[in-house]
Protein backbone atom coordinates (compact mmCIF):
# COMPACT_ATOMS: atom_id res chain seq x y z
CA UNK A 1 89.07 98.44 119.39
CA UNK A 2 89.84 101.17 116.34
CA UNK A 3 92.97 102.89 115.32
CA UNK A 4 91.34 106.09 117.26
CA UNK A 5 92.98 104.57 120.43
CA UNK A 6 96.63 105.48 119.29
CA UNK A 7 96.20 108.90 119.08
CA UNK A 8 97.62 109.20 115.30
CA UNK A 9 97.95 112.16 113.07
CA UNK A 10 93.78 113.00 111.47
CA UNK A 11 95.52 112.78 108.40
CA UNK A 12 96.68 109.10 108.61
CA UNK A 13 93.45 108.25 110.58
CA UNK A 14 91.90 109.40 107.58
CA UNK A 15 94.03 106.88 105.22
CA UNK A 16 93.63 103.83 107.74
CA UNK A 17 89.74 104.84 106.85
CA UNK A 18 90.72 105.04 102.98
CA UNK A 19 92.33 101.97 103.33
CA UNK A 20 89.19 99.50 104.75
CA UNK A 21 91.13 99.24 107.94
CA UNK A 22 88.63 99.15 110.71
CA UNK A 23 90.15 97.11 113.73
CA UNK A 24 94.17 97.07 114.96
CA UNK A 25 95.51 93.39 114.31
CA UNK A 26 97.30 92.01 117.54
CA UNK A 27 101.11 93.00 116.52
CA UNK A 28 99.40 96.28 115.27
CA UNK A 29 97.88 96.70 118.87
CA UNK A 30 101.25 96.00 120.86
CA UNK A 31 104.03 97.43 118.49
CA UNK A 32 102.17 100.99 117.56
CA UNK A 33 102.01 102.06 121.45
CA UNK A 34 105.52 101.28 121.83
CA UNK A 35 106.73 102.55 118.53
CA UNK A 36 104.95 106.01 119.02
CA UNK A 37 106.45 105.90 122.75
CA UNK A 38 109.86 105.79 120.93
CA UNK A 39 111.07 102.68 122.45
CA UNK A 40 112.99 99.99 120.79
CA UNK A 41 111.53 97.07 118.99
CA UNK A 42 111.91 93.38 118.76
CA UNK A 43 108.50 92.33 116.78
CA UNK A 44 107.61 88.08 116.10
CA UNK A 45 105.84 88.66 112.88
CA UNK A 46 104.85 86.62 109.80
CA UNK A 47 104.31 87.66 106.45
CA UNK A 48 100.45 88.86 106.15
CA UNK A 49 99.69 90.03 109.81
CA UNK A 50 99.38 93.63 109.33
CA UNK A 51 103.08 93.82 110.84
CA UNK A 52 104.31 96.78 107.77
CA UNK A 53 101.25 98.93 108.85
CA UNK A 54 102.37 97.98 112.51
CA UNK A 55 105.32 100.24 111.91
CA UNK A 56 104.21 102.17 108.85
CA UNK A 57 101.59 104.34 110.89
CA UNK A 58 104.00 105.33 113.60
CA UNK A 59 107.26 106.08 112.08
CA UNK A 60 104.73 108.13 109.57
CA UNK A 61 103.33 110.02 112.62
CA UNK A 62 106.41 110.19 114.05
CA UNK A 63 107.74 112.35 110.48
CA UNK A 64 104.92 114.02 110.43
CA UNK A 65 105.18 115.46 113.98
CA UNK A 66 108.72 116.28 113.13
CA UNK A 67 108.44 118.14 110.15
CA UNK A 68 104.66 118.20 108.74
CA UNK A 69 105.57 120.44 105.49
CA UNK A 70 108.94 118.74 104.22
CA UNK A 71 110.57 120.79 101.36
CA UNK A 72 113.24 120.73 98.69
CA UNK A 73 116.83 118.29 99.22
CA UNK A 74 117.10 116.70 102.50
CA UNK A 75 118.55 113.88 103.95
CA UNK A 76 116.13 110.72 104.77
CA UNK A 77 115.04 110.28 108.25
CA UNK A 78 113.70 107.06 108.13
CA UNK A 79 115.68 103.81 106.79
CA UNK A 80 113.33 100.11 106.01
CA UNK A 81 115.55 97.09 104.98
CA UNK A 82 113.92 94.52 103.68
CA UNK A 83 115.03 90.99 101.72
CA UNK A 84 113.79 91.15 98.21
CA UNK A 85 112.57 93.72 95.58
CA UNK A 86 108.97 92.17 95.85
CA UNK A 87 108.94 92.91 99.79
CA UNK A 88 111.02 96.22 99.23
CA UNK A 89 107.68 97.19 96.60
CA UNK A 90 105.24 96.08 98.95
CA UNK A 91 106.35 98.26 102.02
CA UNK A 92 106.81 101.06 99.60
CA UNK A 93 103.27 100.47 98.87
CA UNK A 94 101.66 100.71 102.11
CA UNK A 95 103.89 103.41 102.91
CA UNK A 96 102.31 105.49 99.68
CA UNK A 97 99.29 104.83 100.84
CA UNK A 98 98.80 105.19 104.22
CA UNK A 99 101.33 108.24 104.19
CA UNK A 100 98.77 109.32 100.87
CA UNK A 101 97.72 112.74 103.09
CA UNK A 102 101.34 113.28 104.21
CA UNK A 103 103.96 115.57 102.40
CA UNK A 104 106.60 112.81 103.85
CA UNK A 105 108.38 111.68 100.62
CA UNK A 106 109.65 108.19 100.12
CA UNK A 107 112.26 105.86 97.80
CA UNK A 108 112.24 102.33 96.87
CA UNK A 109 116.04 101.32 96.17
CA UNK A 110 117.15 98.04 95.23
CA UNK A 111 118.98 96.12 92.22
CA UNK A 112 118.15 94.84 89.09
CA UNK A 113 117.10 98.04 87.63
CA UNK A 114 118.67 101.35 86.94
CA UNK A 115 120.09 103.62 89.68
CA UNK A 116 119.44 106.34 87.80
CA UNK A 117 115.81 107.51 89.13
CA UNK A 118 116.68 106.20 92.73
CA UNK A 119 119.64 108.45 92.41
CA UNK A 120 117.73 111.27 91.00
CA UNK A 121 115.29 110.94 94.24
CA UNK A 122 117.49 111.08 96.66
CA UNK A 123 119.21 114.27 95.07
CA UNK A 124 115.67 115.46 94.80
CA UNK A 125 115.32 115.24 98.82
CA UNK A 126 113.02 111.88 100.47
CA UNK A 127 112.04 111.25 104.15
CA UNK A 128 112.00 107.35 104.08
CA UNK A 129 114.28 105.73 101.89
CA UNK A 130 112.75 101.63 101.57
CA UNK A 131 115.74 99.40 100.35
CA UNK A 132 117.16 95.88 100.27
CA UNK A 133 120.97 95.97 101.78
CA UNK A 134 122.85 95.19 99.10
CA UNK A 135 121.99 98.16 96.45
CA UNK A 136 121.67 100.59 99.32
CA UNK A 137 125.27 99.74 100.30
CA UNK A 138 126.45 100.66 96.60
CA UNK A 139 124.44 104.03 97.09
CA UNK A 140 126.41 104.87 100.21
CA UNK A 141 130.11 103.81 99.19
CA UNK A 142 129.25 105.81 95.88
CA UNK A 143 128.43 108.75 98.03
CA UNK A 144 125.03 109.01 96.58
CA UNK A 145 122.90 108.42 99.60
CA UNK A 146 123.28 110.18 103.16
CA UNK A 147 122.55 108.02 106.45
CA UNK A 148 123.82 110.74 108.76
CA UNK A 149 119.71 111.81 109.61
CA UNK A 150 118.26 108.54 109.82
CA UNK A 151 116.20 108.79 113.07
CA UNK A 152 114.34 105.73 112.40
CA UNK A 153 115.88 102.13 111.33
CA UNK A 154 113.38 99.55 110.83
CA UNK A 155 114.41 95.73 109.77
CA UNK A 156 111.96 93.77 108.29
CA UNK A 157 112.02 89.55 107.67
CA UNK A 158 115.26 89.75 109.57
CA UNK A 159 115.31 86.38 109.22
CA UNK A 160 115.50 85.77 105.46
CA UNK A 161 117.67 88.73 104.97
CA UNK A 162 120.71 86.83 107.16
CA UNK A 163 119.71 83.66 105.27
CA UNK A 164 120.20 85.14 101.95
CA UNK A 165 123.59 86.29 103.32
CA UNK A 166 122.89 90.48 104.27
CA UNK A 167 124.99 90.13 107.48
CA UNK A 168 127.80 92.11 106.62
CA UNK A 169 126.14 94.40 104.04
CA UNK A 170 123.47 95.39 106.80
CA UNK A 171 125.77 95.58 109.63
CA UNK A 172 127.54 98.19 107.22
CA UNK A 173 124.86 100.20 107.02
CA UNK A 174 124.41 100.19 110.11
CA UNK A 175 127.65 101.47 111.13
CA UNK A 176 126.95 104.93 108.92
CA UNK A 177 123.75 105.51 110.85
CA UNK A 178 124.04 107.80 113.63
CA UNK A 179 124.04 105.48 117.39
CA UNK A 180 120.85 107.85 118.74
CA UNK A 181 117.89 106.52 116.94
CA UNK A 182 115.00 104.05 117.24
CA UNK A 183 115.39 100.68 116.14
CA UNK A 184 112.58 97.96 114.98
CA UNK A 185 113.57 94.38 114.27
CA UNK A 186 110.97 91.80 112.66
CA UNK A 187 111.24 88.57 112.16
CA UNK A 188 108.93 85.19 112.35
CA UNK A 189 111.63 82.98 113.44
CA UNK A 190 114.03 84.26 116.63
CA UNK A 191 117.50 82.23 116.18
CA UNK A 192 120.89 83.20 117.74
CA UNK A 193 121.91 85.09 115.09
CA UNK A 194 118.52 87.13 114.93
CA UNK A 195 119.10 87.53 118.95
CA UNK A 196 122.85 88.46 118.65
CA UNK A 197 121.93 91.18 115.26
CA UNK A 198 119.11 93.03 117.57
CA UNK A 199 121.96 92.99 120.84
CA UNK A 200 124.18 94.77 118.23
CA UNK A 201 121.30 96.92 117.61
């Protein structure tokens, strides 16, 4: 089996190819069909299974099929929480390179660092902003980020980010998101509070 079978954009083919990929791991080959189809998401995933290119690739295509030549300020379209800053960079990573053919423009966002050039990108205009909760909720009470587009919402280690205590920050932001969009959940463990976030979802 290749990446072929999915039916993605040439130009992110072309990246998977850049990238060494040659064969669709098994949450790769079960959440991209459904992803591109625009369902709804519940993923059991653990750290190092290919699960951010699982829905890197078709929330790229997805942007891409949208609005191929984005220009100038706009709002971001697609949201990625994750737990930590080292998770946060890592997304942002494969998203910069597998979206490396794209025009789709990205931001990393989280604390510990200056707001200043996350603030300057999103006044700049970015099509996936990648965040941990807890920054991204100063951004939006500050009025410095805008959720209203956000067609895409994509949680990732759900898990870890309720046991480092993101429950209220994340269900937050997820109240300033607009209700029609497509929603991905992650996670490598499935308790009742995982269960009861993705209902809410």
């Amino acid at each position: 089996m290749s990446f072929d079978i999915f039916n993605l954009d040439p130009l992110l083919l072309r990246a998977v190819k850049d990238a060494g990929y040659e064969t669709p791991t098994p949450i790769q080959q079960r959440a991209i069909p459904l992803v591109m189809q625009g369902r709804d998401l519940l993923g059991a995933a653990q750290t190092g299974t290919g699960k951010t290119a699982a829905f890197a690739l078709p929330l790229l295509h997805k942007l891409q099929e949208q609005q191929s030549a984005p220009r100038g300020p706009r709002a971001p379209r697609a949201l990625v929480l994750v737990p930590t800053r080292e998770l946060a960079a890592q997304v942002a990573e494969q998203f910069r390179a597998l979206g490396a053919h794209l025009a789709q423009r990205g931001v990393l966002i989280f604390g510990g660092v200056s707001p200043k050039p996350q603030l300057d990108a999103l006044r700049q205009g970015v099509d996936i902003v990648i965040a941990t909760p807890g920054r991204l909720l100063d951004h939006l009470q500050a009025r410095a980020v805008d959720l209203s587009g956000i067609k895409f919402l994509v949680l990732d280690e759900a898990d870890r980010m309720l046991d480092m205590g993101f429950i209220r920050p994340i269900r937050r932001l997820i109240a300033a998101l607009p209700k029609d969009r497509q929603s991905l959940l992650f996670s490598a463990t499935f308790s009742t509070e995982i269960r009861e976030l993705a209902r809410g979802l």
